[in-house]
Protein backbone atom coordinates (compact mmCIF):
# COMPACT_ATOMS: atom_id res chain seq x y z
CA UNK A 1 56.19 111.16 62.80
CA UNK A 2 52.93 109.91 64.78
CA UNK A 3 53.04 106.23 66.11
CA UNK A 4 50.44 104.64 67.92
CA UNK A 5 51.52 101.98 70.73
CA UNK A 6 49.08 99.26 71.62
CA UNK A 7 49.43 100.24 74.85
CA UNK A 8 48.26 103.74 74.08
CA UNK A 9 44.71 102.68 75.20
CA UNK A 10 45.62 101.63 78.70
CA UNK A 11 45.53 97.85 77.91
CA UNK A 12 48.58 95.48 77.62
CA UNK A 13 49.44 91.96 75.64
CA UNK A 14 50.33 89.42 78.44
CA UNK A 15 50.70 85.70 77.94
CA UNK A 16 46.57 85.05 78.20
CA UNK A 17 45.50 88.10 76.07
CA UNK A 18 44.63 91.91 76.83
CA UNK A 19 44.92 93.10 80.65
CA UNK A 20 43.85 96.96 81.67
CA UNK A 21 47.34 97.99 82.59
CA UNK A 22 45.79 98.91 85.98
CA UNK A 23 44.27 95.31 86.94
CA UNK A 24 45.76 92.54 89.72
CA UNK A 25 47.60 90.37 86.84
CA UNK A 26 49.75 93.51 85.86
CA UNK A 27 49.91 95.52 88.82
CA UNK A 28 51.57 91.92 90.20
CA UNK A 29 53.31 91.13 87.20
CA UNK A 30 55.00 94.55 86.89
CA UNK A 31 55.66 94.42 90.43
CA UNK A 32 57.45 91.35 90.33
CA UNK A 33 59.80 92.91 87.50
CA UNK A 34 60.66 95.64 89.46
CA UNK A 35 61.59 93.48 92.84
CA UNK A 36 64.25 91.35 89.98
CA UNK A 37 65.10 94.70 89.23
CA UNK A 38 66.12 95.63 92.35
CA UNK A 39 67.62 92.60 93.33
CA UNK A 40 69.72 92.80 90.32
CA UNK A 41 71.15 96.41 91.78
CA UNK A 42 71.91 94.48 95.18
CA UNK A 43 73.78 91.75 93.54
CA UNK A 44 76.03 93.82 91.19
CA UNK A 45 77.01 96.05 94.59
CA UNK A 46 77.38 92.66 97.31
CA UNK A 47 78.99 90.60 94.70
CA UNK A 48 81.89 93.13 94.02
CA UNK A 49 82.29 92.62 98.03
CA UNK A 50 84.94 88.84 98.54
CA UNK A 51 82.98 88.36 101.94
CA UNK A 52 79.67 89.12 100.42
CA UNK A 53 79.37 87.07 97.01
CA UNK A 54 77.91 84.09 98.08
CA UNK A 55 75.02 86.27 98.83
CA UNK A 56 75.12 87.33 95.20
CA UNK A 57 74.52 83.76 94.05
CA UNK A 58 71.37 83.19 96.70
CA UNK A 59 70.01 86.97 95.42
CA UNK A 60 70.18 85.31 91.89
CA UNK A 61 67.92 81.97 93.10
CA UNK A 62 65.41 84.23 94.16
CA UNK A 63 65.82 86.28 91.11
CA UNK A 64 64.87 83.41 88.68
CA UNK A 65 62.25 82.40 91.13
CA UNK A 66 60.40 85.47 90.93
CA UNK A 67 60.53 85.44 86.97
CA UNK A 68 59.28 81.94 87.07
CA UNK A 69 56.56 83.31 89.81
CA UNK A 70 55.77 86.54 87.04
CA UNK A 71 55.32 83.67 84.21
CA UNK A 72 53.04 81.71 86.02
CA UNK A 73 50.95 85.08 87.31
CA UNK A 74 50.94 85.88 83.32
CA UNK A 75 49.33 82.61 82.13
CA UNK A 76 46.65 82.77 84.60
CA UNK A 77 48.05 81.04 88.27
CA UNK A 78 45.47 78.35 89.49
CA UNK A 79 43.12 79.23 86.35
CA UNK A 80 45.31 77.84 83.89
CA UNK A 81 47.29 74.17 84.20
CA UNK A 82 50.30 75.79 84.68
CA UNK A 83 52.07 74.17 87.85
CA UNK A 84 52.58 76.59 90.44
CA UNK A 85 57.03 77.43 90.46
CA UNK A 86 56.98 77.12 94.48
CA UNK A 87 56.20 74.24 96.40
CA UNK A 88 56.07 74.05 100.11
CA UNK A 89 59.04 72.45 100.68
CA UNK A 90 61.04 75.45 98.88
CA UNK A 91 58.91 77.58 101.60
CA UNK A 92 60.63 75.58 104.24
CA UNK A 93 63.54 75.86 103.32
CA UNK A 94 63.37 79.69 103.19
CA UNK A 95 61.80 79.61 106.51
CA UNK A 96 65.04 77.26 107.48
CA UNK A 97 67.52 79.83 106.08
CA UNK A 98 65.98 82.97 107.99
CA UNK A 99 66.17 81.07 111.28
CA UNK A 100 69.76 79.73 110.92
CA UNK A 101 70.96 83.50 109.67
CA UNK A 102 68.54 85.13 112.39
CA UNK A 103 70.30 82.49 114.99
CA UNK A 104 74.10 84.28 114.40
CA UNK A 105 72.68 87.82 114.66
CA UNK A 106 72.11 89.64 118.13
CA UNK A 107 68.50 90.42 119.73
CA UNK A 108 66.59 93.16 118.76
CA UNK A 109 65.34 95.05 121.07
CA UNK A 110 63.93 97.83 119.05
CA UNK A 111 62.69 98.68 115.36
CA UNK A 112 65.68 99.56 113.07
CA UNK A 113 66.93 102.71 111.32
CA UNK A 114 68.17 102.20 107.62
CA UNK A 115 71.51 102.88 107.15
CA UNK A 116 74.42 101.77 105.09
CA UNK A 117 76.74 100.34 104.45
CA UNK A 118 75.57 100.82 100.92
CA UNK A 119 75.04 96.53 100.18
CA UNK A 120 72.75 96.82 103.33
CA UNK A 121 70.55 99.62 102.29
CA UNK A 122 70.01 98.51 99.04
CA UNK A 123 69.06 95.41 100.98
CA UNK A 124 66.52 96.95 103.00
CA UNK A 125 65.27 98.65 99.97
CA UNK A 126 64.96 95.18 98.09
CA UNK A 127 62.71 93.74 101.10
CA UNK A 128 60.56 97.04 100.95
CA UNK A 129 59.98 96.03 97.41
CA UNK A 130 59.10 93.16 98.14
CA UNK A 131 56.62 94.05 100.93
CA UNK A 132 54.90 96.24 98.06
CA UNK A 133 54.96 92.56 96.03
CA UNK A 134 53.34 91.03 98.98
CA UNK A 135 50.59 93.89 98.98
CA UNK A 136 49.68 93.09 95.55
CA UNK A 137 49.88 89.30 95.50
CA UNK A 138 47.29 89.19 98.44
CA UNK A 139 44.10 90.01 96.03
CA UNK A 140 45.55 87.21 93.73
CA UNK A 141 45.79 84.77 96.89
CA UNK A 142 42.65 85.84 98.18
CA UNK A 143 40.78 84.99 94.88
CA UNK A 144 42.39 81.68 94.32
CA UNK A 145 44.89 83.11 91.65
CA UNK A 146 47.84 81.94 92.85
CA UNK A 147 48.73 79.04 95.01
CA UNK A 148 49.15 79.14 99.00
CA UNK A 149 52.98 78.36 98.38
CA UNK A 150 53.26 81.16 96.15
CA UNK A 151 51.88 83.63 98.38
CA UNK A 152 53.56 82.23 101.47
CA UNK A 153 57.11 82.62 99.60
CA UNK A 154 57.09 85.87 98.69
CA UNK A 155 56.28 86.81 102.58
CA UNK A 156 59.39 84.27 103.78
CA UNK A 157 61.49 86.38 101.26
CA UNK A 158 60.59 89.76 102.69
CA UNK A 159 61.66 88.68 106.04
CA UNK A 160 64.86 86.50 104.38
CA UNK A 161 65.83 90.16 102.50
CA UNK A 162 65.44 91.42 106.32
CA UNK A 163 67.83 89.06 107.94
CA UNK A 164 70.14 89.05 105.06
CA UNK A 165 70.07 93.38 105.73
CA UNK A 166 71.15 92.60 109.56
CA UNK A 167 73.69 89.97 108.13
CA UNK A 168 75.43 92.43 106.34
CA UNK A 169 75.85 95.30 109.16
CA UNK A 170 76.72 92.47 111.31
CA UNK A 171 79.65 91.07 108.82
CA UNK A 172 80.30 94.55 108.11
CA UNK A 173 80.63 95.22 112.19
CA UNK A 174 78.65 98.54 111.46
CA UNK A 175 76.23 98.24 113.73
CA UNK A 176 72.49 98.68 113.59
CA UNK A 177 70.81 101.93 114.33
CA UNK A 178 67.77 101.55 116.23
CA UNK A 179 64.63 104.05 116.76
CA UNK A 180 65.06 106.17 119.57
């Protein structure tokens, strides 16, 4: 039996029409899926863990974030009337949880090795994800696609993803590894 897929011609149906499945809106969009993705791994591991499951229920705030973010990249950002899902006071107050978890952790002296435990590494795997989100959101910024906030949360959550990594070894008391 031959079928035929409508994306068999390298476009795809998105909220505003047909995208090339290789353009800013989808590379973003599918992106953004992908960084849910992986922060739905990281939750069902940390929130199996008594000490870690209030880090479950912040992973899941960011989680509907980003699919509010993904909906708003899908119906066109700043070229459509849809409002923007991140204001800068929810920037703040990512910027205000980095520096009060970065404030219990000890100095770094040195770039860090990835290691486990395993709620840790798929940690440090979520932020790299999201640095790859970051990458492709920048175009969109740059253009006037999507909103300063927008932009400027998705970089406070790479380095929030960060801290929360070092928050776990240092709960954990496993230590960090550092480049040698």
């Amino acid at each position: 039996m031959k079928r035929e897929h409508r994306g068999d011609d390298g476009f795809t149906d998105i909220a505003r029409g047909r995208y090339p499945k290789d353009s800013p809106v989808v590379e973003l969009v599918g992106e953004l899926d992908e960084l849910v993705a992986v922060l739905g791994l990281v939750r069902a591991v940390v929130e199996r863990d008594n000490v870690l499951r209030d880090l479950g229920l912040e992973l899941r705030k960011h989680q509907q974030l980003l699919m509010r973010i993904a909906g708003y990249v899908a119906l066109g950002g700043e070229m459509s009337s849809v409002k923007p899902p991140i204001d800068d006071e929810l920037v703040r107050s990512v910027e205000e949880e980095v520096e009060c978890i970065w404030s219990r952790l000890k100095p770094m002296r040195k770039f860090l090795v990835p290691k486990g435990p395993l709620e840790a590494a798929l940690m440090n795997y979520a932020r790299t994800v999201c640095r790859r989100v970051e990458r492709r959101a920048v175009k969109l910024f740059r253009d006037g696609y999507i909103a300063p906030p927008v932009y400027k949360y998705l970089n406070r959550l790479s380095d929030l993803l960060f801290v929360y990594t070092r928050y776990i070894h240092h709960l954990a008391g496993s230590g960090e590894e550092y480049l040698e």
